[in-house]
Protein backbone atom coordinates (compact mmCIF):
# COMPACT_ATOMS: atom_id res chain seq x y z
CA UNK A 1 18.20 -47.61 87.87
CA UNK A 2 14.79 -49.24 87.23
CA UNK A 3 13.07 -46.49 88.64
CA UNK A 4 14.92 -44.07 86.66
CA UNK A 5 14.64 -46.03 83.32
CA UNK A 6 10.62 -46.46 83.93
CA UNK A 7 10.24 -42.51 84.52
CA UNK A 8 12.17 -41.78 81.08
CA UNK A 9 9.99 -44.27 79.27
CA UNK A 10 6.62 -42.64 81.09
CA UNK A 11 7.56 -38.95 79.62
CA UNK A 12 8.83 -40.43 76.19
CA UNK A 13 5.24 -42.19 76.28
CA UNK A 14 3.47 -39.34 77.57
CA UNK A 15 5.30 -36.67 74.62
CA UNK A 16 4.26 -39.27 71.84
CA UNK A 17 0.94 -39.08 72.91
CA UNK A 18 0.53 -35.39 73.00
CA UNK A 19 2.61 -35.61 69.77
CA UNK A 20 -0.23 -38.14 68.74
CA UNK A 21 -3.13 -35.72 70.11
CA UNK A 22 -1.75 -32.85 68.35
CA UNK A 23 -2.07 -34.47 65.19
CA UNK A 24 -5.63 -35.92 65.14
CA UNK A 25 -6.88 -32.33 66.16
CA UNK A 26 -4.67 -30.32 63.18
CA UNK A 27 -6.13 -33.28 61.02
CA UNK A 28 -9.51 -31.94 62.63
CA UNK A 29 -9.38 -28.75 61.64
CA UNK A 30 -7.50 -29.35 57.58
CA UNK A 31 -10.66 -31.97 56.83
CA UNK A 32 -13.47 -30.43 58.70
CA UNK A 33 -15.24 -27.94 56.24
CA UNK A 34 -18.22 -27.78 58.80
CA UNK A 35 -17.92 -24.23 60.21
CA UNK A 36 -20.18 -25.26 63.38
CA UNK A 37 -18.47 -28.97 63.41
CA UNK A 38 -15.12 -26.72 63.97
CA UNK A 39 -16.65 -24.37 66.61
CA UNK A 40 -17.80 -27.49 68.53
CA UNK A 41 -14.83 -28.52 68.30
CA UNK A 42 -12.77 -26.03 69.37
CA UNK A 43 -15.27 -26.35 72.51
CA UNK A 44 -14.75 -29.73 72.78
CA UNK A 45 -10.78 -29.24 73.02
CA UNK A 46 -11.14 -25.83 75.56
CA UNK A 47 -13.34 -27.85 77.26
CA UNK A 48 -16.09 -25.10 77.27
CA UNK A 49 -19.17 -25.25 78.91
CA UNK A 50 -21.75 -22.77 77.99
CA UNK A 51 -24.46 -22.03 80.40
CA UNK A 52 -27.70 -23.57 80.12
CA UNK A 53 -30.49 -21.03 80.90
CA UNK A 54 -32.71 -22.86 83.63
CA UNK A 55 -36.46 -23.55 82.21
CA UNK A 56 -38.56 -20.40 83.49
CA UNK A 57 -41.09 -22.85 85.20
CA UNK A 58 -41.54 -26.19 86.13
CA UNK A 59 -45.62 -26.09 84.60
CA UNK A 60 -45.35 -28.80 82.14
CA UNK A 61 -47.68 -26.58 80.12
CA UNK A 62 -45.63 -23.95 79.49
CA UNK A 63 -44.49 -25.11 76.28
CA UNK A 64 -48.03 -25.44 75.08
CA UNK A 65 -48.76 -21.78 76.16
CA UNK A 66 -45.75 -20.88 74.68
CA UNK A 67 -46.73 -22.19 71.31
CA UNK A 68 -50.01 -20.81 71.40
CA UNK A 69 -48.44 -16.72 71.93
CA UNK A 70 -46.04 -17.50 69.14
CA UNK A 71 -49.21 -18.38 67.02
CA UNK A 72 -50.74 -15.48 68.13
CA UNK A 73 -49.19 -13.72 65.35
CA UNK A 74 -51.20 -15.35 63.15
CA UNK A 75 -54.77 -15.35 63.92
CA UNK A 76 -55.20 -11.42 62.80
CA UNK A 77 -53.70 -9.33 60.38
CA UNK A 78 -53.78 -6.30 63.09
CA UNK A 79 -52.56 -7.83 66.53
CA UNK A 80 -48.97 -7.91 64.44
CA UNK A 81 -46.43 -5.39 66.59
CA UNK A 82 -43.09 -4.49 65.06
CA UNK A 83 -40.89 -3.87 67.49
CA UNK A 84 -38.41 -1.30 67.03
CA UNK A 85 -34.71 -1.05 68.48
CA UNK A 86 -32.44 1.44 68.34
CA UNK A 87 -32.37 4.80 66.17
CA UNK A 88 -29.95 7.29 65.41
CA UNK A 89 -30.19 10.74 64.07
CA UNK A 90 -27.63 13.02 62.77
CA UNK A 91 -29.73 16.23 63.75
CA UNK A 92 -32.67 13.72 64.14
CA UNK A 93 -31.93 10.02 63.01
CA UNK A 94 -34.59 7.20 64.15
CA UNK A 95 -34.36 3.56 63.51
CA UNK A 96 -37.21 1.21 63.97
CA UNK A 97 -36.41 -2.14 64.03
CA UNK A 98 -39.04 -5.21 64.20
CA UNK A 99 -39.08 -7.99 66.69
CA UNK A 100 -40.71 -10.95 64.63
CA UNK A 101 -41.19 -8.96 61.87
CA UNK A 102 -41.02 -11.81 59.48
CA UNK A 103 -44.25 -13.19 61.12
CA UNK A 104 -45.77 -9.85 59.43
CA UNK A 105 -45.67 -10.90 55.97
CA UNK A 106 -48.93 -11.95 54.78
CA UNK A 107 -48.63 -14.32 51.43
CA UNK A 108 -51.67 -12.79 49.81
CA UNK A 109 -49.90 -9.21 49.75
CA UNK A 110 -46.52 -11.05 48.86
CA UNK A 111 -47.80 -12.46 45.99
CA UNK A 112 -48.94 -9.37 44.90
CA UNK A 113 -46.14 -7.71 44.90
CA UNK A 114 -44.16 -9.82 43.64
CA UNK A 115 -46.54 -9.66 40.29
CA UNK A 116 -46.28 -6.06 40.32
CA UNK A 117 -42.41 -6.36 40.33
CA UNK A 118 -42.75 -9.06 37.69
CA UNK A 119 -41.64 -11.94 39.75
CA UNK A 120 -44.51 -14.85 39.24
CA UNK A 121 -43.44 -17.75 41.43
CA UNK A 122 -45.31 -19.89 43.85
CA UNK A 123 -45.87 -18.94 47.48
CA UNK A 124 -47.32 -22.20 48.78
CA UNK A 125 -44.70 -23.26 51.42
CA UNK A 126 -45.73 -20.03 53.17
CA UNK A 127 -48.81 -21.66 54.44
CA UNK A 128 -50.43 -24.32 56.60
CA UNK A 129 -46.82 -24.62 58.16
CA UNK A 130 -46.42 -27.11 61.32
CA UNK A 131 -44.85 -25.27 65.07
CA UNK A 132 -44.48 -26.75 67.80
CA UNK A 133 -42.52 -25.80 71.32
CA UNK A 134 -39.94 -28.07 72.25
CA UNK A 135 -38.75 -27.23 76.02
CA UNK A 136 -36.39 -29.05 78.02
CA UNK A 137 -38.44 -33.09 77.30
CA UNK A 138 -41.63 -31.17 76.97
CA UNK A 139 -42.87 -31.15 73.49
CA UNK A 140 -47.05 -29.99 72.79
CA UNK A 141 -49.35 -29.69 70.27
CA UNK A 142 -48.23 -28.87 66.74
CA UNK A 143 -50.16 -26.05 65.37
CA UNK A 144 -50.96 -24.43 61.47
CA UNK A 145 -49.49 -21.17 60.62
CA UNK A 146 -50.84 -19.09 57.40
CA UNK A 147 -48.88 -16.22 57.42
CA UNK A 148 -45.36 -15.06 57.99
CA UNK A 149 -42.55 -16.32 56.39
CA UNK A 150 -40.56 -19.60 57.98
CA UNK A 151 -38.20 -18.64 61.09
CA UNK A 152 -34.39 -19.82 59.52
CA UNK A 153 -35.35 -19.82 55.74
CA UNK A 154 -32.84 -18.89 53.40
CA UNK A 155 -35.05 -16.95 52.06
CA UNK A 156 -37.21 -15.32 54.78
CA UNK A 157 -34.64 -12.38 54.92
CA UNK A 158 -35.21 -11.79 51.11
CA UNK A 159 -38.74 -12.32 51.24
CA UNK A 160 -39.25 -9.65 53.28
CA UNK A 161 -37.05 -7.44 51.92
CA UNK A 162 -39.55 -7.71 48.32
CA UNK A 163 -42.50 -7.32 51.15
CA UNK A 164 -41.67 -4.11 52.23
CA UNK A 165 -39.48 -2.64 49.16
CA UNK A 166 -42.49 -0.15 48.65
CA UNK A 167 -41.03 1.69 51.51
CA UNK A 168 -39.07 4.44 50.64
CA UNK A 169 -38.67 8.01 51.26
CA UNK A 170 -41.01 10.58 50.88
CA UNK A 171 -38.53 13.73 51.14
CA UNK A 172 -35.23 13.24 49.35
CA UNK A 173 -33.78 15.60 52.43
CA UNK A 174 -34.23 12.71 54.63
CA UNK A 175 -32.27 9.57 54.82
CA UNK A 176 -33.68 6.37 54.31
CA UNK A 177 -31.52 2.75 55.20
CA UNK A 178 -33.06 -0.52 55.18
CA UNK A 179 -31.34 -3.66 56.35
CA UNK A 180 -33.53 -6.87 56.10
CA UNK A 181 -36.29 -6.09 59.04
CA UNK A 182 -34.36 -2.84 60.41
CA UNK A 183 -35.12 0.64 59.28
CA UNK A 184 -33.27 3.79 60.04
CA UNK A 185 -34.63 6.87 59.15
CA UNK A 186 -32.36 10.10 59.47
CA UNK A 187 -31.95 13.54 58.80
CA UNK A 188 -29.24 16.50 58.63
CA UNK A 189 -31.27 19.15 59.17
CA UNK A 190 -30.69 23.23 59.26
CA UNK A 191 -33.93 23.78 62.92
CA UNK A 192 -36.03 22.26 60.25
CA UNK A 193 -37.42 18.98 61.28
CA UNK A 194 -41.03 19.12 59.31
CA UNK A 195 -39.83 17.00 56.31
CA UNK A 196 -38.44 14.75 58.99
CA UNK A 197 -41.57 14.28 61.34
CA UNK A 198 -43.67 13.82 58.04
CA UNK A 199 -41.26 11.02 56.99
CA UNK A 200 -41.85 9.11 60.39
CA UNK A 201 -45.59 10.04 60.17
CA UNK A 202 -45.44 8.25 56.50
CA UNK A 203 -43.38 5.06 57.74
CA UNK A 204 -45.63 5.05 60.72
CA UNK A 205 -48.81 4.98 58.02
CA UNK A 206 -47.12 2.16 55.32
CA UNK A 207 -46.81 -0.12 58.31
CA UNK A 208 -50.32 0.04 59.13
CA UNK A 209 -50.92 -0.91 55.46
CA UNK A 210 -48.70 -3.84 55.57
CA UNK A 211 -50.31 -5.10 58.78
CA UNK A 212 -47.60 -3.88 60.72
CA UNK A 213 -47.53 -1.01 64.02
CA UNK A 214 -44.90 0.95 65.26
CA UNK A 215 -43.53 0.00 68.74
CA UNK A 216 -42.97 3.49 70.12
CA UNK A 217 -41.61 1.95 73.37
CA UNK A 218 -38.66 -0.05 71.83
CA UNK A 219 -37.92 2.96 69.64
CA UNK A 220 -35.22 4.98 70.03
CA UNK A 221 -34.28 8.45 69.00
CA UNK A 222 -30.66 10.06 69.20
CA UNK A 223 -29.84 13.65 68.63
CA UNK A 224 -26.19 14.72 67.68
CA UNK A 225 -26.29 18.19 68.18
CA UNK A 226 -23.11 20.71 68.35
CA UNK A 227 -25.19 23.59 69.53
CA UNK A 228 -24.63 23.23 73.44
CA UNK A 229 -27.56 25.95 73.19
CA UNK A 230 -29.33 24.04 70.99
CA UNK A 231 -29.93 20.72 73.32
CA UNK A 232 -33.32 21.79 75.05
CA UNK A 233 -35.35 22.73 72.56
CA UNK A 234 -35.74 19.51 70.31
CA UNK A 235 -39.20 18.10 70.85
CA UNK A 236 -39.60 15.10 71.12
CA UNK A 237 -41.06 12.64 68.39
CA UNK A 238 -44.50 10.61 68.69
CA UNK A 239 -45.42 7.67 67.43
CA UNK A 240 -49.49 6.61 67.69
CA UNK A 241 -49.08 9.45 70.91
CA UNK A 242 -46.62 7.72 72.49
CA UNK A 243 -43.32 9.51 72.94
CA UNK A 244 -39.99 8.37 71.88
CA UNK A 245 -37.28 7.76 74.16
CA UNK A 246 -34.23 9.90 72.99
CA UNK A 247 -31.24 7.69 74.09
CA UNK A 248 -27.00 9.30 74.34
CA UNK A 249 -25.73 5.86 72.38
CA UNK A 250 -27.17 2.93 70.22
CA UNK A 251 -26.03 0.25 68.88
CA UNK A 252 -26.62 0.40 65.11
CA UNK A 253 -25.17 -2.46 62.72
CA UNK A 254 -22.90 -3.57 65.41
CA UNK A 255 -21.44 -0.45 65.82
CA UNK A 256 -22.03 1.55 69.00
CA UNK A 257 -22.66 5.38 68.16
CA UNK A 258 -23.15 8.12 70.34
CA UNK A 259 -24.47 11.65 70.27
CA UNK A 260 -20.83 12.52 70.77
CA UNK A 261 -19.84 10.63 67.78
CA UNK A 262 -17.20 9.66 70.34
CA UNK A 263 -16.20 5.55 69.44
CA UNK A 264 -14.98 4.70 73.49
CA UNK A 265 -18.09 2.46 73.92
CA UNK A 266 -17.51 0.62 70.84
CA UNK A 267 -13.92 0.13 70.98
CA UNK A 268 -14.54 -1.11 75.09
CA UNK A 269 -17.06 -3.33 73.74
CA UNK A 270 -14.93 -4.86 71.10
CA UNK A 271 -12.42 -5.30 73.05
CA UNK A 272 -13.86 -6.95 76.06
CA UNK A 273 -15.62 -9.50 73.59
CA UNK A 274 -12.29 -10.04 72.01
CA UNK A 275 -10.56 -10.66 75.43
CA UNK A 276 -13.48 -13.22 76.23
CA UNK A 277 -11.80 -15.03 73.49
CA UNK A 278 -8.66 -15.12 73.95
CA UNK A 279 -9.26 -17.90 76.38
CA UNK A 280 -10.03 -20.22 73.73
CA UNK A 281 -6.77 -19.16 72.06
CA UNK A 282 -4.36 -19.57 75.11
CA UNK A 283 -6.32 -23.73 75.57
CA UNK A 284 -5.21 -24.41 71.73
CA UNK A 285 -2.06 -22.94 72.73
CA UNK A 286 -0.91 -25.64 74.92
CA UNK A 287 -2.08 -28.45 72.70
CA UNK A 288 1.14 -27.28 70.52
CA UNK A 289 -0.85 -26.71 67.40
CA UNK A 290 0.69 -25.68 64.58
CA UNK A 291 1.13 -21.63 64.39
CA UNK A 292 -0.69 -21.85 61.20
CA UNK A 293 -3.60 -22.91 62.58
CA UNK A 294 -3.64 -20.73 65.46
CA UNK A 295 -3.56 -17.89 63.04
CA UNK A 296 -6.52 -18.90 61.69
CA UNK A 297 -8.21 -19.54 65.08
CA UNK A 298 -7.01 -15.79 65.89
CA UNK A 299 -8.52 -14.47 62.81
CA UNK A 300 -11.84 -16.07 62.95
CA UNK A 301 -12.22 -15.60 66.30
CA UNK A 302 -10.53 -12.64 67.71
CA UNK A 303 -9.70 -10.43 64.16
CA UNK A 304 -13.17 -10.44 62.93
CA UNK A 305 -14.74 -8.89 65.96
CA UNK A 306 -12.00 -6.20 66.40
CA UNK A 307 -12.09 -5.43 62.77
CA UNK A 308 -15.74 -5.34 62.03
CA UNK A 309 -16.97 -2.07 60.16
CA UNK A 310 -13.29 -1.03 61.25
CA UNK A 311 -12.96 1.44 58.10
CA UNK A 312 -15.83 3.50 59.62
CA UNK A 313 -14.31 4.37 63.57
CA UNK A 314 -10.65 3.35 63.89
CA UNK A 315 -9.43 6.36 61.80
CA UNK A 316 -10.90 9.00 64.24
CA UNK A 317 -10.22 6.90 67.61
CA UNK A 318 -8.11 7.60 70.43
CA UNK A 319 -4.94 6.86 70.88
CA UNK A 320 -6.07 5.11 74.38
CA UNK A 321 -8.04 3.42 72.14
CA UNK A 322 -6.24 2.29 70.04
CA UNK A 323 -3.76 1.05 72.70
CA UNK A 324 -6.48 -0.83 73.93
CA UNK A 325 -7.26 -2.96 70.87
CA UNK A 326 -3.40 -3.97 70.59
CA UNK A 327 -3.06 -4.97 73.51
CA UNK A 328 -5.28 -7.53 72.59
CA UNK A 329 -3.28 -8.27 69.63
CA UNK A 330 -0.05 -8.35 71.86
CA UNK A 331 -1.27 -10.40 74.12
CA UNK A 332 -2.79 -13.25 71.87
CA UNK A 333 1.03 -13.07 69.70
C-alpha cells in the first residue's frame, strides 16, 4: 500500500514539475525579445552541441601571423584581390563576387565620392582602427588599420555600396545586378557576345581604379543554352588572361540555378537543411509547449528556409518536388 501510495505521489511530483518546466521555458520565449538569446535557447533546451572546429596548429604564433595576413590588406592600395564566386548567364551571365571586399574601400576615394554625390559627412572612424586575433587563449599584438571599412558595421554594407555605385553598365543590352559586394553581370544574347565581353572588360578596368582585381579563379561563368548544337562553340571568357571556369549550377542569392533552369538542386538543398531542423522541433515537442509556440519555432526555423525566394522556383517545380518539400511539412505537423 505504501509502496503503491509513494509511486503515485513520485509521478504526480514528477508531472508538476514538467508542468513547472514547461512554463518557465513558454515564459522564455513571450519575454525574450533577444533573437540570439532565443536561438541559444532553443539550444540550451535541445541540448545542442555544435562542433567546435579544432585550432589548425598548436604554434602559439599563429594568431599573430594570422593578424598580420589580415593586415595585409592594408599596407598597399594594389595587393587588394576581390574574390569572385559564382556567375550566371542567361546566354552568358557572370557574377563576380569579392572575398573581403570591404577591406577595398579606401577613405580618401570614399570621401570623394560621397562629395560628388552631395553627401559631406565625416569619415574618421574609418581609420587608425585597432585588430587583433583572438584564437582559442591566444590573443597577439593589436595592429592599426587605415583603410577598409569595419568588419560587422552597420554601415560597412552601405558604405560600400556608395564606394562602388559608379559601377554601372556600359551597354544597356547587358544586365547589370549589384547586391552589397556581389556583382552579376548577364546577357540574353542573339551569337552576339561583343557588348557582353566589353562589359566584363569594363568591370574588369573600374576595379583596377578602385584598387580592386578580378579573381578569375573564383569566378564562375554559366551558359544556358537551348541550342544542343550550339554548346561547343562558346569561348570561353578571360579575365587578366586567365580563363573562366564555366560551371552547370551556382548558387546565386541563395538560390541554386542551373544551365537547365531545372530547380532539383535547390529544392534537395532546401529540403535537407529543413530536415536538419526538424530535430530541434521534435526536442520542443516533448517539453509539451504550447502549439502556439511551436508554430512559431516551425516558421522561423523550418518555413523561412523552404520558402525563401519561393515566388521565383516553386511555380515551375516538379511534382516530385514538390512532394518532397511537404513531406517536410507533414512530418513536422
Amino acid at each position: 500500500m505504501n509502496h503503491s501510495r509513494a509511486r503515485a505521489n513520485l509521478k504526480r511530483g514528477i508531472r508538476k514539475a514538467n508542468y513547472a518546466h514547461k512554463l518557465r521555458i513558454e515564459e522564455h520565449f513571450h519575454s525574450n525579445s533577444d533573437p540570439r538569446r532565443m536561438w541559444k535557447g532553443i539550444q540550451t533546451i535541445t541540448d545542442h552541441k555544435p562542433s567546435i572546429p579544432s585550432l589548425p596548429t598548436s604554434n602559439a604564433f599563429f594568431p599573430n601571423d594570422l593578424n598580420q595576413f589580415f593586415a595585409c590588406f592594408d599596407k598597399g592600395i594594389i595587393h587588394h584581390t576581390r574574390n569572385t564566386d559564382s556567375s550566371m548567364v542567361v546566354y552568358q551571365y557572370h557574377s563576380p563576387q569579392q572575398s573581403s571586399a570591404f577591406n577595398a574601400v579606401v577613405p580618401s576615394k570614399l570621401i570623394t565620392k560621397l562629395s560628388d554625390l552631395g553627401i559631406c559627412t565625416s569619415m574618421h572612424f574609418l581609420t587608425n582602427r585597432s585588430q587583433s586575433v583572438r584564437l582559442g587563449n591566444h590573443i597577439y599584438s593589436t595592429l592599426i588599420l587605415n583603410k577598409g571599412v569595419p568588419p560587422g558595421c552597420v554601415l560597412s554594407p552601405l558604405l560600400y555600396s556608395l564606394f562602388t555605385h559608379d559601377c554601372v553598365l556600359q551597354h544597356n543590352s547587358n544586365i547589370f545586378i549589384k547586391y552589397a559586394d556581389d556583382t552579376t553581370v548577364g546577357r540574353i544574347s542573339n551569337n552576339n557576345e561583343s557588348a557582353y565581353r566589353e562589359e566584363i572588360q569594363s568591370l574588369s578596368e573600374l576595379c583596377s581604379m578602385n584598387n580592386v582585381s578580378l579573381n578569375a579563379m573564383k569566378t564562375k561563368e554559366l551558359i544556358v543554352d537551348f541550342w544542343k548544337s550550339n554548346n561547343s562553340r562558346h569561348s570561353p571568357i578571360y579575365i587578366n588572361v586567365s580563363e573562366v571556369e564555366r560551371v552547370s549550377s551556382f548558387k546565386f542569392l541563395g538560390v541554386h540555378i542551373s544551365e537547365h533552369l531545372s530547380w532539383h538542386q535547390n529544392a534537395s538543398t532546401l529540403v535537407r537543411k529543413a530536415q536538419q531542423h526538424l530535430y530541434f522541433l521534435r526536442r520542443l515537442k516533448k517539453v509539451h509547449l504550447s502549439p502556439k509556440i511551436l508554430s512559431n519555432i516551425y516558421r522561423c526555423i523550418i518555413e523561412s528556409i523552404m520558402t525563401s525566394s519561393i515566388t521565383v522556383w516553386y511555380g515551375i517545380s516538379t511534382v516530385c518536388e514538390k512532394k518532397s518539400l511537404q513531406s517536410v511539412v507533414k512530418t513536422a505537423q
